[in-house]
Protein backbone atom coordinates (compact mmCIF):
# COMPACT_ATOMS: atom_id res chain seq x y z
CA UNK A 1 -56.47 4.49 -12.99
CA UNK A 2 -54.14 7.08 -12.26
CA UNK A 3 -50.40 6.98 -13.90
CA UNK A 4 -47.79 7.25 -12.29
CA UNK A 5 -45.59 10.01 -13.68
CA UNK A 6 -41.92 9.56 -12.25
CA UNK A 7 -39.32 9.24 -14.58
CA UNK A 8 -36.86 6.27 -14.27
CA UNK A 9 -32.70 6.63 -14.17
CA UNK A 10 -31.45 4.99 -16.84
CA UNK A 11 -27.51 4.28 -16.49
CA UNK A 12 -25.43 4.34 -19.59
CA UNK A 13 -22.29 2.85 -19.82
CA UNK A 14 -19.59 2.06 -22.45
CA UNK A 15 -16.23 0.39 -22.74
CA UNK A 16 -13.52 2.10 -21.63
CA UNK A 17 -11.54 3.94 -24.60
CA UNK A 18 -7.88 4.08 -25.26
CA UNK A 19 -6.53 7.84 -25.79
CA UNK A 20 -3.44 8.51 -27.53
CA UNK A 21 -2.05 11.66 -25.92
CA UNK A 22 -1.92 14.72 -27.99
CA UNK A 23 0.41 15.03 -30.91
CA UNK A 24 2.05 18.20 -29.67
CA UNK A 25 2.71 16.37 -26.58
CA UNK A 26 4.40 13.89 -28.28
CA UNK A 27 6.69 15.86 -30.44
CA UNK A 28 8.01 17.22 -26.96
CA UNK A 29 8.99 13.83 -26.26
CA UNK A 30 6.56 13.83 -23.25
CA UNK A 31 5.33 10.64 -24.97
CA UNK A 32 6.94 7.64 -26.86
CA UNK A 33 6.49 8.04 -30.42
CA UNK A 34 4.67 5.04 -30.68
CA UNK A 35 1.16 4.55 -30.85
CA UNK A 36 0.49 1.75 -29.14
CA UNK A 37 2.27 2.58 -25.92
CA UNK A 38 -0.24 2.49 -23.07
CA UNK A 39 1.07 3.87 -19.54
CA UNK A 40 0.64 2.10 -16.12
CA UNK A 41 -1.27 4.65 -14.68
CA UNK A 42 -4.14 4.46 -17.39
CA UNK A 43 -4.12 0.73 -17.15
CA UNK A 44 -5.16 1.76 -12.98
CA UNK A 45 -7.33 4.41 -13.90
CA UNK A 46 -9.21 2.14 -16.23
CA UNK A 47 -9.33 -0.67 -13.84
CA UNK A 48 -7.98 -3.07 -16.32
CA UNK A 49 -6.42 -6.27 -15.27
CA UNK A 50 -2.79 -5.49 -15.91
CA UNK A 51 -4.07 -2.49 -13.27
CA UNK A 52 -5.23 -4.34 -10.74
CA UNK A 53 -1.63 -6.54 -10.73
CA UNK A 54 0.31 -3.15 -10.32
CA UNK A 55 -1.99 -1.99 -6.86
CA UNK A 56 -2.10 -6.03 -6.02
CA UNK A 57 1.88 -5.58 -6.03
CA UNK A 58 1.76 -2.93 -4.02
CA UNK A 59 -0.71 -4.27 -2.01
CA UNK A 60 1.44 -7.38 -0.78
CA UNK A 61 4.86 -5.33 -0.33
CA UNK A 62 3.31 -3.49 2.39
CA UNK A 63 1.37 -6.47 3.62
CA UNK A 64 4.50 -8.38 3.91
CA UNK A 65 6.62 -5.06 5.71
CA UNK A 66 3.46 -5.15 8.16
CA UNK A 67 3.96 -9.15 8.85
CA UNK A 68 7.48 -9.01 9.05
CA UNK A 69 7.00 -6.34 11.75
CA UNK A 70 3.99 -8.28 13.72
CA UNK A 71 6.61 -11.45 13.73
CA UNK A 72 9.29 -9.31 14.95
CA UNK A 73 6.88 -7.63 17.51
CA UNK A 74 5.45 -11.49 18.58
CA UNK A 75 9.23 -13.01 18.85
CA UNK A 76 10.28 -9.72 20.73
CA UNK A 77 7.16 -9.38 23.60
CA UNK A 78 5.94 -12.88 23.01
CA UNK A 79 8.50 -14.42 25.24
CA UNK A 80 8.26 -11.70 27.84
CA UNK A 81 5.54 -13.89 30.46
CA UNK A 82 8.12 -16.32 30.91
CA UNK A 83 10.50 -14.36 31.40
CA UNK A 84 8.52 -13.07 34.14
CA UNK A 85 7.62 -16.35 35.31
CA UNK A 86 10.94 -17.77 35.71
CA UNK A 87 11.63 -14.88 37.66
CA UNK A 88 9.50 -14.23 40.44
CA UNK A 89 9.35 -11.43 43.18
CA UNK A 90 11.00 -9.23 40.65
CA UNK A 91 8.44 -6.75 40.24
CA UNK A 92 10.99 -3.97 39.38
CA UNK A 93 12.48 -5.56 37.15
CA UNK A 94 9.28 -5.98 34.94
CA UNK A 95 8.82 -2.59 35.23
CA UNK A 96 11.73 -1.65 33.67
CA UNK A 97 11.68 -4.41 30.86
CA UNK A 98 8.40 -2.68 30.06
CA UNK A 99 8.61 0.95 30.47
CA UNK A 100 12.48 1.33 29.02
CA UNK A 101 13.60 -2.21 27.51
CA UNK A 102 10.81 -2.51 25.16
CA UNK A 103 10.20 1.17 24.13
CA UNK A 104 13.72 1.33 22.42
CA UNK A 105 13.07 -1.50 20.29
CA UNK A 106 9.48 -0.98 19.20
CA UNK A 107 10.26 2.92 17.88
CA UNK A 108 13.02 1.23 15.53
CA UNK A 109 10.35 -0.78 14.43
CA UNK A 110 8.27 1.45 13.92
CA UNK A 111 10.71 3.82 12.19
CA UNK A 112 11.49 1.05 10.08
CA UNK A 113 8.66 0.36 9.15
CA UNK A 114 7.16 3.79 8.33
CA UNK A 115 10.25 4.26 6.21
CA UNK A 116 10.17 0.76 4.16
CA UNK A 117 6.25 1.64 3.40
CA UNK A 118 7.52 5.25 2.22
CA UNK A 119 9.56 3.53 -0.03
CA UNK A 120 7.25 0.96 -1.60
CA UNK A 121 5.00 3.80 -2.40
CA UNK A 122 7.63 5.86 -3.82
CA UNK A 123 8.74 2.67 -6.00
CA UNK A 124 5.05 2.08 -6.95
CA UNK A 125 4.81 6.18 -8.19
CA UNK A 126 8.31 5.64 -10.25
CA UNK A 127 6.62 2.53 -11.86
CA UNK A 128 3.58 4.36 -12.39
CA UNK A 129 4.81 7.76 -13.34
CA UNK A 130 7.34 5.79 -15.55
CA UNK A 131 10.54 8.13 -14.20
């Protein structure tokens, strides 16, 4: 009976350690002087739980700019149909309710929202990067 001769992966894994940055680095001041300081951005890189809070924060201050901006965007076309109902034979005037009422509006929104998503990101860094 022939064997067979292929050789199995084998995946080794451990806990995930705690370093203590590097003396020197700590006499610059770099570092608190005290040991058991751990930093935000390890607790992410290690995936711990306190980690996973920090990116879920993150997570729902940009969900909730994006809802805020979908509600504004529903209340601000949403009533547009009957708008256009109640006024028939006015096909001109949905035109320009389209093309130049609505464009106005939406790029503030947009702007707004591009900048208020900048800014949760730079808040989450500052937490992070502990500045």
């Amino acid at each position: 009976m022939p064997q067979d001769h292929t050789e199995r992966r084998v995946v080794v894994t451990a806990p995930p350690r705690r370093t203590v940055p590097h003396a020197r680095l700590r006499s610059r001041g770099r570092y608190p002087q005290a040991s058991g300081y751990y930093r935000p951005r390890t607790e992410i890189d290690e995936q711990t739980t306190l980690g996973h809070t920090y990116v879920r924060s993150l997570m729902r201050t940009q969900l909730r700019a994006a809802l805020t901006v979908f509600a504004i965007l529903g209340l601000l076309v949403g009533p547009l149909p009957l708008l256009f109902a109640a006024t028939p034979g006015t096909g001109r005037l949905e035109w320009a309710v389209l093309g130049f009422g609505l464009y106005a509006p939406l790029a503030l929104l947009a702007r707004w929202y591009v900048r208020r998503a900048e800014r949760n990101e730079r808040d989450f860094v500052r937490l992070v990067e502990d500045r």
